[in-house]
Protein backbone atom coordinates (compact mmCIF):
# COMPACT_ATOMS: atom_id res chain seq x y z
CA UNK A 1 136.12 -66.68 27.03
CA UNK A 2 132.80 -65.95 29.01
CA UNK A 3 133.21 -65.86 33.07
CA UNK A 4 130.14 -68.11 34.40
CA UNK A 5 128.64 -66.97 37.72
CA UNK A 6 126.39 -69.83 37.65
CA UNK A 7 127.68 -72.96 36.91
CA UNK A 8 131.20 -74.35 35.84
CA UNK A 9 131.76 -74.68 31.48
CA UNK A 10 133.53 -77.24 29.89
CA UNK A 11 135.59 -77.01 26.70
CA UNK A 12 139.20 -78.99 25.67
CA UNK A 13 142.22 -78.35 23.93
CA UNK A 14 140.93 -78.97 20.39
CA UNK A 15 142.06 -81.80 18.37
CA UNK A 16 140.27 -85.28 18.31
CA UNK A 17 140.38 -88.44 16.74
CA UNK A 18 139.98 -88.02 12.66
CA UNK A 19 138.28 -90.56 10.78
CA UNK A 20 140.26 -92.98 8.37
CA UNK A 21 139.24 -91.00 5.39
CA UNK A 22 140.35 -87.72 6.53
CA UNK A 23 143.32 -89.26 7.30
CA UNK A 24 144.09 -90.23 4.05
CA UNK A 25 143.18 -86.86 3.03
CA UNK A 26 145.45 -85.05 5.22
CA UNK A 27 148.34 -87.69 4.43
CA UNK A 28 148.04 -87.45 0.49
CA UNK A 29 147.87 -83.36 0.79
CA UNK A 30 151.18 -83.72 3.21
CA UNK A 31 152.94 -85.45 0.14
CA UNK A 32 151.84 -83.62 -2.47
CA UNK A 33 149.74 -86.21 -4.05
CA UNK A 34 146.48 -84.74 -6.60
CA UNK A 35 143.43 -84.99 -4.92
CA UNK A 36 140.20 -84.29 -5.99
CA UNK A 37 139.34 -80.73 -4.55
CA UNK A 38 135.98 -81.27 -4.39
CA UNK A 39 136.01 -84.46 -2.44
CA UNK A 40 138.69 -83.63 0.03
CA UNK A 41 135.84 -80.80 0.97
CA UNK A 42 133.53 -82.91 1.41
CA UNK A 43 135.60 -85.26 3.57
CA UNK A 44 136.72 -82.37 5.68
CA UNK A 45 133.41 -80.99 5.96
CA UNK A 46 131.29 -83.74 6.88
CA UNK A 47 134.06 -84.68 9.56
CA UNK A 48 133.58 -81.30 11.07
CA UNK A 49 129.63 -81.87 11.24
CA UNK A 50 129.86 -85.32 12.94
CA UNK A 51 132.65 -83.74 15.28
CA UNK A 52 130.99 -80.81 16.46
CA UNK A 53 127.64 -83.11 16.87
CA UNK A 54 129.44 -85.47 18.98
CA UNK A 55 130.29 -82.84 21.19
CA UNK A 56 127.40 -81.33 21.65
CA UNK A 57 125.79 -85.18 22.37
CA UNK A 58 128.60 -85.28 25.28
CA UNK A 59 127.12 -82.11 26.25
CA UNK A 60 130.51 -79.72 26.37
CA UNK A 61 130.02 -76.24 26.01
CA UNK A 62 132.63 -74.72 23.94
CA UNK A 63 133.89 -76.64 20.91
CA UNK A 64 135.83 -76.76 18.24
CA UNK A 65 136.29 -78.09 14.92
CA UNK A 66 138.71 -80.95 15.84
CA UNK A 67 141.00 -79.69 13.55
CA UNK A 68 140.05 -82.17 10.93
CA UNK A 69 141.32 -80.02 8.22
CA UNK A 70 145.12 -80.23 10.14
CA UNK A 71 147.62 -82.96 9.76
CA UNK A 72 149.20 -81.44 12.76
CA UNK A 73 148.36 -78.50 14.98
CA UNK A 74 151.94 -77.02 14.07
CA UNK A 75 152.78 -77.88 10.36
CA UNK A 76 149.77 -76.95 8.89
CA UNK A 77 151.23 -73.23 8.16
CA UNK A 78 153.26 -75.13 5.07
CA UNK A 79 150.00 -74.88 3.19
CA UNK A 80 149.18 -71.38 3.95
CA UNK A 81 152.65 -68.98 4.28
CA UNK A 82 155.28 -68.58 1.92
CA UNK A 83 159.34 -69.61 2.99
CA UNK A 84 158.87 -73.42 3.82
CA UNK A 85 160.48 -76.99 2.55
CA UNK A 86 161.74 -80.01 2.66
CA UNK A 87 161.43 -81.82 5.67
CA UNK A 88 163.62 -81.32 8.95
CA UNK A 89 164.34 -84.06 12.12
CA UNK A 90 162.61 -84.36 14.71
CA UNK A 91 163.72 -82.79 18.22
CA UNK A 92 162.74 -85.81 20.49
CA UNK A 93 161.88 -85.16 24.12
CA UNK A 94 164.95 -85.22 26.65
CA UNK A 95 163.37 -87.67 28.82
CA UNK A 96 162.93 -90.14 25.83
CA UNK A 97 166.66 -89.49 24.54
CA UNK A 98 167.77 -90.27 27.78
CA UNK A 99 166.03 -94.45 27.06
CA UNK A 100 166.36 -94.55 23.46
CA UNK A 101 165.06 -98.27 23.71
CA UNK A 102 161.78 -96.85 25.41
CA UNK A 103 161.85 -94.10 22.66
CA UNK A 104 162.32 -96.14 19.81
CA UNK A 105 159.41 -98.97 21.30
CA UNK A 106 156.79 -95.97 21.80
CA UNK A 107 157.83 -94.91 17.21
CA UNK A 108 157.67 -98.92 16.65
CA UNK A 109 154.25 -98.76 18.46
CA UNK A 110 152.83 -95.74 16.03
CA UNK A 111 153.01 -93.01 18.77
CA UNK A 112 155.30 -91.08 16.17
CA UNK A 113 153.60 -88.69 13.42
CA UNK A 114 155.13 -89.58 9.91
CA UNK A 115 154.40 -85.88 8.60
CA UNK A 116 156.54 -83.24 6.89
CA UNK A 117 158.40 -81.14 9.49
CA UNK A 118 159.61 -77.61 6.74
CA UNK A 119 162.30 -75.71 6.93
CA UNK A 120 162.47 -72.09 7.26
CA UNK A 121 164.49 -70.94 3.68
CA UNK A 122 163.09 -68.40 2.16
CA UNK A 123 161.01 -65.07 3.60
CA UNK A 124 157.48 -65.59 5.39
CA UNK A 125 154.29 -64.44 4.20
CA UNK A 126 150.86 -64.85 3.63
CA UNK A 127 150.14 -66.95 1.09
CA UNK A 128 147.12 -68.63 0.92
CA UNK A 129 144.36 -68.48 3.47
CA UNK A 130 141.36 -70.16 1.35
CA UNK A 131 142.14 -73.58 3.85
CA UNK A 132 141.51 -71.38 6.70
CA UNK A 133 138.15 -69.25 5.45
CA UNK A 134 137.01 -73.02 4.43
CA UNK A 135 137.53 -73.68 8.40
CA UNK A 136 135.42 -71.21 9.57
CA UNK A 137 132.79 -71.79 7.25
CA UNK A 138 132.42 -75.25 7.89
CA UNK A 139 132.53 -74.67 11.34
CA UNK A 140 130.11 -71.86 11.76
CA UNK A 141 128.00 -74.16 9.62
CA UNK A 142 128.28 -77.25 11.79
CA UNK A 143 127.86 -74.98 15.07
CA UNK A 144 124.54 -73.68 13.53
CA UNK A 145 123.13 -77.14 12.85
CA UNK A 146 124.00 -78.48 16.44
CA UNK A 147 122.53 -75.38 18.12
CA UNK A 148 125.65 -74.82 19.89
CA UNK A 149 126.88 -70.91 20.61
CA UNK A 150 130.30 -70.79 21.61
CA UNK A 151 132.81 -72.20 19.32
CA UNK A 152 136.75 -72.01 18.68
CA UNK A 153 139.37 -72.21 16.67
CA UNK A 154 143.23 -73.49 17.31
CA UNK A 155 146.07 -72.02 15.68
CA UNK A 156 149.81 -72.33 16.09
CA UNK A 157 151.45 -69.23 17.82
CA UNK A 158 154.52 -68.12 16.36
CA UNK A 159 156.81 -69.54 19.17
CA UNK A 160 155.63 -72.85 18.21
CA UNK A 161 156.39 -72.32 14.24
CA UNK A 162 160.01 -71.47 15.47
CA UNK A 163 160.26 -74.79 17.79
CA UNK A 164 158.98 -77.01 14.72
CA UNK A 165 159.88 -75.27 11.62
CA UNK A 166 163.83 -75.03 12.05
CA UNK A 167 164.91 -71.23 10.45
CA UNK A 168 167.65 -71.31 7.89
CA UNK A 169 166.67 -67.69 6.40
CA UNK A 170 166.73 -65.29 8.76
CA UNK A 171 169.66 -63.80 10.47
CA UNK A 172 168.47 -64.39 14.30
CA UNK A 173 165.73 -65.99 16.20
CA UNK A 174 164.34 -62.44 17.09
CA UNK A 175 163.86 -61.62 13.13
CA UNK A 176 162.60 -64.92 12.96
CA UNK A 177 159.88 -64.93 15.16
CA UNK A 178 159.10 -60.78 14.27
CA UNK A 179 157.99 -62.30 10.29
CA UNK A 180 156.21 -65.13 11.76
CA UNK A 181 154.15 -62.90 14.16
CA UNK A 182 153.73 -60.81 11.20
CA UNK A 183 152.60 -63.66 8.81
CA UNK A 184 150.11 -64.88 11.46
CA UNK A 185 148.29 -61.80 12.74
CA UNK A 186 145.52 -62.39 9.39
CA UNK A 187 145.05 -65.55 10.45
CA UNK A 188 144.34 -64.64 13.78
CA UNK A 189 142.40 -61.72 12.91
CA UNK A 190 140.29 -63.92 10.43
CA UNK A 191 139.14 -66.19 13.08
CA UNK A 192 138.19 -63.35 15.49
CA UNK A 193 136.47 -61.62 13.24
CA UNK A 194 134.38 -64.20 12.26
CA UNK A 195 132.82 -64.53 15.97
CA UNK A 196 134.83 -67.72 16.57
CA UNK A 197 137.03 -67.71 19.41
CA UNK A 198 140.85 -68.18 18.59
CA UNK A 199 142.75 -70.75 20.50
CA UNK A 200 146.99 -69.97 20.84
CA UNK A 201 148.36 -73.41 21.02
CA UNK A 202 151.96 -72.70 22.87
CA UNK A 203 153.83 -75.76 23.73
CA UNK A 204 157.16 -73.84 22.95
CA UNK A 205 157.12 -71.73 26.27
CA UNK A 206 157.00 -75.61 28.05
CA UNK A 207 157.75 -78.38 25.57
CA UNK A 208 160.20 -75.90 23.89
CA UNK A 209 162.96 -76.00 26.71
CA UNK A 210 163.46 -79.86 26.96
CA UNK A 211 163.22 -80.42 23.02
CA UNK A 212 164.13 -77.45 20.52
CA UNK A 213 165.71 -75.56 23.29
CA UNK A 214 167.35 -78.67 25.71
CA UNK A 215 170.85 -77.13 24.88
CA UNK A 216 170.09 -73.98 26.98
CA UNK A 217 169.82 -73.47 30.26
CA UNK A 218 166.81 -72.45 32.11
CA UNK A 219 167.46 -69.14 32.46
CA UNK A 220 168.52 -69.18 29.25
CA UNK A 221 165.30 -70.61 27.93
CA UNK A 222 163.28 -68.34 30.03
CA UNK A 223 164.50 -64.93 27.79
CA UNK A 224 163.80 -66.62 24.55
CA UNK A 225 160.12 -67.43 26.32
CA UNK A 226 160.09 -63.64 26.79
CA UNK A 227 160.80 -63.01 23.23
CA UNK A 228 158.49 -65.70 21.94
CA UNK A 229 155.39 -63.73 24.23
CA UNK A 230 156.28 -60.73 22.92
CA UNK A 231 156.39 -62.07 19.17
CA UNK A 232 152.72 -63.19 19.94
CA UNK A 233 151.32 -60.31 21.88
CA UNK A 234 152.54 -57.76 18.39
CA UNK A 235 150.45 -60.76 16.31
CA UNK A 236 147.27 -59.70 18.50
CA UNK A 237 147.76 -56.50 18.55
CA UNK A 238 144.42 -55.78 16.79
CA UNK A 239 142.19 -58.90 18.27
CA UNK A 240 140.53 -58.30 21.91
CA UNK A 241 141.75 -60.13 24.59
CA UNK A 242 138.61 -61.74 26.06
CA UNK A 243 138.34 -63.61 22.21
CA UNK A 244 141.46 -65.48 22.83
CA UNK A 245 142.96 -68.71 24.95
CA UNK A 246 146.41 -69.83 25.16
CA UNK A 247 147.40 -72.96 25.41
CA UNK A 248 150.84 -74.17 26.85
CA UNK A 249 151.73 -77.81 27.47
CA UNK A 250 154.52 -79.96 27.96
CA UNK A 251 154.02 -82.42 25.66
CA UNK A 252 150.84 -84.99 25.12
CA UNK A 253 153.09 -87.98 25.10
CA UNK A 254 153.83 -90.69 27.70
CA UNK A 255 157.34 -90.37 29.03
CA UNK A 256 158.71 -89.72 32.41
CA UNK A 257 158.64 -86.06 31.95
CA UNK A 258 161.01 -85.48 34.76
CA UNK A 259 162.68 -82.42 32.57
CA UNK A 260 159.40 -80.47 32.51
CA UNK A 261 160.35 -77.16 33.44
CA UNK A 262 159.14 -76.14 37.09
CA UNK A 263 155.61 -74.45 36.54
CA UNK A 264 156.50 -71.79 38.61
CA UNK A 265 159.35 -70.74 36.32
CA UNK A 266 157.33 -70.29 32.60
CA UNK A 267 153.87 -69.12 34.14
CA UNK A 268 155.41 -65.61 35.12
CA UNK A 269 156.11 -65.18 31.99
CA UNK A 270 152.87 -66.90 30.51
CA UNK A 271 150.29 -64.31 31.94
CA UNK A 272 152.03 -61.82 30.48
CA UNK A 273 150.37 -63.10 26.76
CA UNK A 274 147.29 -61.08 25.51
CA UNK A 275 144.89 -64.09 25.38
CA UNK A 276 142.78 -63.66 28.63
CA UNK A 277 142.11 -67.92 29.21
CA UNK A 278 144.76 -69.89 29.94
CA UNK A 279 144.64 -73.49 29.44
CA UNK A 280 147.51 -75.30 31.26
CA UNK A 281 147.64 -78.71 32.27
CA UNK A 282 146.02 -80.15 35.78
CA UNK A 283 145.15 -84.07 35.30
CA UNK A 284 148.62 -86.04 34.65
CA UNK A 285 150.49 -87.15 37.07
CA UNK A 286 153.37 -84.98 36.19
CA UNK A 287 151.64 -81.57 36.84
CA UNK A 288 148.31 -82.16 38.68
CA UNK A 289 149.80 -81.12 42.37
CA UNK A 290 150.37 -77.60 40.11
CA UNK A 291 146.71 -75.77 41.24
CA UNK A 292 148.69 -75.10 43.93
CA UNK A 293 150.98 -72.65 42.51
CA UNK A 294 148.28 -70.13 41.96
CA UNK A 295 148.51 -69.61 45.86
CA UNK A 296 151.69 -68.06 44.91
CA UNK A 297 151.60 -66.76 41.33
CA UNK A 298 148.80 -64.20 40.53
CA UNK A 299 146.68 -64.42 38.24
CA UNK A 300 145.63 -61.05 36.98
CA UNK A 301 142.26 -60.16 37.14
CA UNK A 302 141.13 -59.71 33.36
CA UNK A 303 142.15 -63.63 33.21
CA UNK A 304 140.90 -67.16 33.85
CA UNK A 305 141.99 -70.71 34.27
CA UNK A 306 141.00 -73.74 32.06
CA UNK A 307 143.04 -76.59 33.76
CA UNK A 308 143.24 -80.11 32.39
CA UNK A 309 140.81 -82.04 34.78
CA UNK A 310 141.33 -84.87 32.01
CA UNK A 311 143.78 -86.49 31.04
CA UNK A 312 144.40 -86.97 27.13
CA UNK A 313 147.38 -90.33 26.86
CA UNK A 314 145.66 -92.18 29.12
CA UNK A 315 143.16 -94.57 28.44
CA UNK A 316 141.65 -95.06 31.95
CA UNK A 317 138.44 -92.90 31.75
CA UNK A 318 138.06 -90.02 34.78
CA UNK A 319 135.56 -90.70 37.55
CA UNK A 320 133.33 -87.87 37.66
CA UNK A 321 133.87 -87.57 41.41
CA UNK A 322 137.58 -87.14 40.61
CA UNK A 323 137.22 -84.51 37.59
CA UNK A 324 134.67 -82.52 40.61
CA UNK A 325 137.75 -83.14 43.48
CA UNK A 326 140.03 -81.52 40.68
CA UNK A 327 137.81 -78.47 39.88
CA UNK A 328 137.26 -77.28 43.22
CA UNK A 329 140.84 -77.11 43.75
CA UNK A 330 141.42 -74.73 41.58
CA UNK A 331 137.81 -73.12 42.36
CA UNK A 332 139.32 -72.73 45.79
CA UNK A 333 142.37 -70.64 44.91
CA UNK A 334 141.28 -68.18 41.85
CA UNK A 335 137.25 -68.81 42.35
CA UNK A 336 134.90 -70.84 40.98
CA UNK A 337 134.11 -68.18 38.18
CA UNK A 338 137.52 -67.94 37.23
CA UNK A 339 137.78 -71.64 36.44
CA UNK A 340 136.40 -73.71 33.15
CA UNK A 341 136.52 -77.16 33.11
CA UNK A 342 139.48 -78.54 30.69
CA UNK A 343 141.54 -81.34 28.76
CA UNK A 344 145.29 -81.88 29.76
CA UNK A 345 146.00 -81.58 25.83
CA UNK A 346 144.25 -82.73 22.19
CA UNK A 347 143.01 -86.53 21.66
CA UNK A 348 144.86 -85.91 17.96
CA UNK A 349 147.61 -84.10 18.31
CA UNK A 350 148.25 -85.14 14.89
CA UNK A 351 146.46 -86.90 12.55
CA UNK A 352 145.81 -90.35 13.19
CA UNK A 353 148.24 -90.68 15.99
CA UNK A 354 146.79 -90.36 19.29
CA UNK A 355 146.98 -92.73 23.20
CA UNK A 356 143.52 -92.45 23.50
CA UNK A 357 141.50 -95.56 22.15
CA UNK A 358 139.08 -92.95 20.34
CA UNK A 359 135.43 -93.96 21.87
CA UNK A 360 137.12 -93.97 25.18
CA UNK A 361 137.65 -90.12 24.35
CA UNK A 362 134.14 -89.20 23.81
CA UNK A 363 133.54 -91.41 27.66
CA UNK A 364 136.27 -88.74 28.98
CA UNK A 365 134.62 -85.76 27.90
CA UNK A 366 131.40 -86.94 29.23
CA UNK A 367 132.92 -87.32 32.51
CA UNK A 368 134.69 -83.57 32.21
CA UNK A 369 131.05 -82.95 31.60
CA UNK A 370 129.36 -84.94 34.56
CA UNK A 371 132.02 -83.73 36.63
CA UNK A 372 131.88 -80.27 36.07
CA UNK A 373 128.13 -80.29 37.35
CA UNK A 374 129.19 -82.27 40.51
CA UNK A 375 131.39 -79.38 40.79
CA UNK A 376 128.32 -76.57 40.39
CA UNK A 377 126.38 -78.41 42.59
CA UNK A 378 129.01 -78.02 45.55
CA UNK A 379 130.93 -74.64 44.44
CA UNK A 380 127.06 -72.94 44.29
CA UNK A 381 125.43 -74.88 46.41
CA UNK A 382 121.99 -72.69 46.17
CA UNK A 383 121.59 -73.61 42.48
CA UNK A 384 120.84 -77.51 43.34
C-alpha cells in the first residue's frame, strides 16, 4: 500500500452488495447445479465493471472487485483446492449463544448465509485456479475502463480456512494449517504478480477465539494465533510486503460483542504478519475507543494503519465531520501518512446477506470519501 504525504486515501474491506443475478449464480455453483459457463462469465464480469465504476463515481481510491465472483470470502477455496466436502455447522458467535432467542430472530431475519461450509477429508492442493486468473482479468479490465490505478484483491488466509473449514484429515492443527499455507501461496503469488494488490482477510486471529476457538482460553488462543501468523508469513514468503494488507475483524454482525478479545492482546501478535497495511476495525461501537492503543503498541515502521472510520451493519450513514474526527485520531498517534481511510468490515460478507440497505452503502463510502478530505484539509493544513 502507497504512504501519501499529501493527502489522506480511502479504500474498504472488499466485499459489497451483489446483484440478484450474481446471486443466483453464486447460489446454483454452491449446489452444484449446471450452469451455463458462458453466461455465469458474463454475469460475473459485468458485475465487476458496474462495481468498480461505482467506486470510482464515489470517488475512493483503492478498490476492489467486490468479490462478485465469491459466495463467501472464506468458502470459496472449495472450488479451487483439492481435500473438501460435505457441509459442516456453523460455529455461532459466543455472545449470540449466550441469547439464543436474539440469535435465532437475527437467522429468521436473513442475517444467516445458507452456503456450504466443507470439511477438511482428504489432502490439500491446488486444484483449479482458472476462477481466480478470470478475477484478475476482469478486474484489471474493469480498473482500465474506469481510469482507476490502484486496485486489490481479497483472499482468505490460511488461519481463516482452518476456523471455517473444520479438518478431519490431518493429524494436528499445525499440519493443518502448514498444507493450507502451502496450497495458498499460488494464489497469493498470482494476484501479486499481476500488479493487483492482495488483501489477507484474517478474522481467525479475532473472530476465531469467541467462535471456532471459544473452548480455549485466551492464552490459549493467543499460541494458536502465533501458529496461524506463522502459517501465513511461509505462504508469502515469495510476495513483497508493501503489495499486501491484512485484514482482522471480529465479526461484521450485530451482537453485543462483549467476548471480543481485548485489542491489546491479538495486535502483538498481528504486526508480526508480512503484509505491511493493516486494516483493523475503528467505527463500531465495540472497538472505536481502540486508536488509542497505538499509544502503547508500536507499530513498526515499514507498516501502516487502515482503520474502519465506517461502519459496515449499520444503516445510519457517517457524517463526514465524524469520519474527519475519527481520522485524525489515529493521524495523531502513528501520523497522518501512516493512516488510510477505511471500512469497519465488507457490505457482503457473503453473498446476498448483508445489514447495510445497499444504496445506503455507496452514501457511506462517499462520506469515508468527503471525510477523508476534511481530514487533509486539517492534518496538512498548507494544501487548502
Amino acid at each position: 500500500m502507497t504512504r501519501s504525504t499529501e493527502r489522506i486515501l480511502t479504500t474498504h474491506v472488499g466485499s459489497l452488495p451483489r446483484p440478484q443475478d450474481v446471486v443466483d449464480c453464486l447460489f446454483a455453483q454452491d449446489r452444484g447445479e449446471a450452469q451455463d459457463p458462458a453466461r455465469f462469465d458474463a454475469v460475473i464480469g459485468r458485475a465487476v465493471h458496474d462495481i468498480v465504476r461505482q467506486q470510482a463515481e464515489a470517488g475512493i481510491d483503492v478498490v476492489s472487485d467486490g468479490e462478485m465472483s465469491k459466495i463467501s470470502y472464506a468458502t470459496y477455496i472449495r472450488h479451487r483446492l483439492t481435500g473438501f466436502e460435505g457441509d459442516s455447522p456453523r460455529p455461532t458467535p459466543q455472545d449470540l449463544d449466550e441469547y439464543p432467542e436474539y440469535r435465532d430472530r437475527l437467522v429468521k431475519a436473513g442475517h444467516s448465509a445458507t452456503y456450504k461450509r466443507p470439511v477438511c477429508r482428504g489432502p490439500i492442493r491446488v486444484r483449479d485456479l482458472s476462477g481466480l486468473k478470470k478475477d484478475i482479468v476482469n478486474l484489471k479490465a474493469a480498473l482500465a475502463s474506469a481510469k482507476i490505478e490502484n486496485g486489490f484483491m481479497n483472499a482468505v488466509s490460511p488461519g481463516t480456512i482452518s476456523v471455517f473449514q473444520p479438518n478431519e484429515y490431518y493429524k494436528s492443527h499445525e499440519e493443518y494449517l502448514a498444507a493450507l499455507a502451502d496450497a495458498m501461496r499460488e494464489e497469493y503469488e498470482l494476484i501479486v504478480g499481476s500488479g493487483l494488490a492482495l488483501q489477507l482477510d484474517c478474522p481467525d486471529l479475532a473472530m476465531g477465539r469467541h467462535t471456532r476457538f471459544k473452548s480455549l482460553s485466551d492464552e490459549q488462543f493467543l499460541r494458536y494465533a502465533e501458529l496461524q501468523v506463522e502459517a501465513l508469513n511461509h505462504a508469502l514468503a515469495g510476495v513483497p510486503a508493501d503489495r499486501v494488507r491484512l485484514h482482522v475483524c471480529w465479526g461484521n454482525y450485530e451482537g453485543s460483542h462483549v467476548h471480543d478479545l481485548d485489542c491489546r492482546k491479538i495486535f502483538p501478535i498481528v504486526i508480526k504478519a508480512k503484509p505491511a497495511a493493516l486494516l483493523i476495525e475503528g467505527a463500531n461501537p465495540r472497538h472505536e475507543h481502540e486508536w488509542e492503543a497505538w499509544e502503547s503498541i508500536k507499530l513498526p515502521d515499514e507498516k501502516i494503519l487502515v482503520p474502519g472510520v465506517i461502519g459496515s451493519n449499520t444503516n445510519y450513514v457517517e457524517h463526514p465531520e465524524l469520519v474527519a474526527q475519527r481520522i485524525e485520531r489515529y493521524a495523531s498517534v502513528v501520523g497522518p501518512e501512516r493512516v488510510i481511510a477505511g471500512t469497519d468490515c465488507g457490505f457482503g460478507t457473503f453473498a446476498g446477506f448483508g445489514a447495510v440497505y445497499p444504496p445506503f452503502c455507496w452514501m457511506k463510502l462517499q462520506s469515508l470519501v468527503e471525510g477523508a478530505r476534511l481530514a487533509t484539509r486539517k492534518l496538512w493544513p498548507r494544501r487548502r
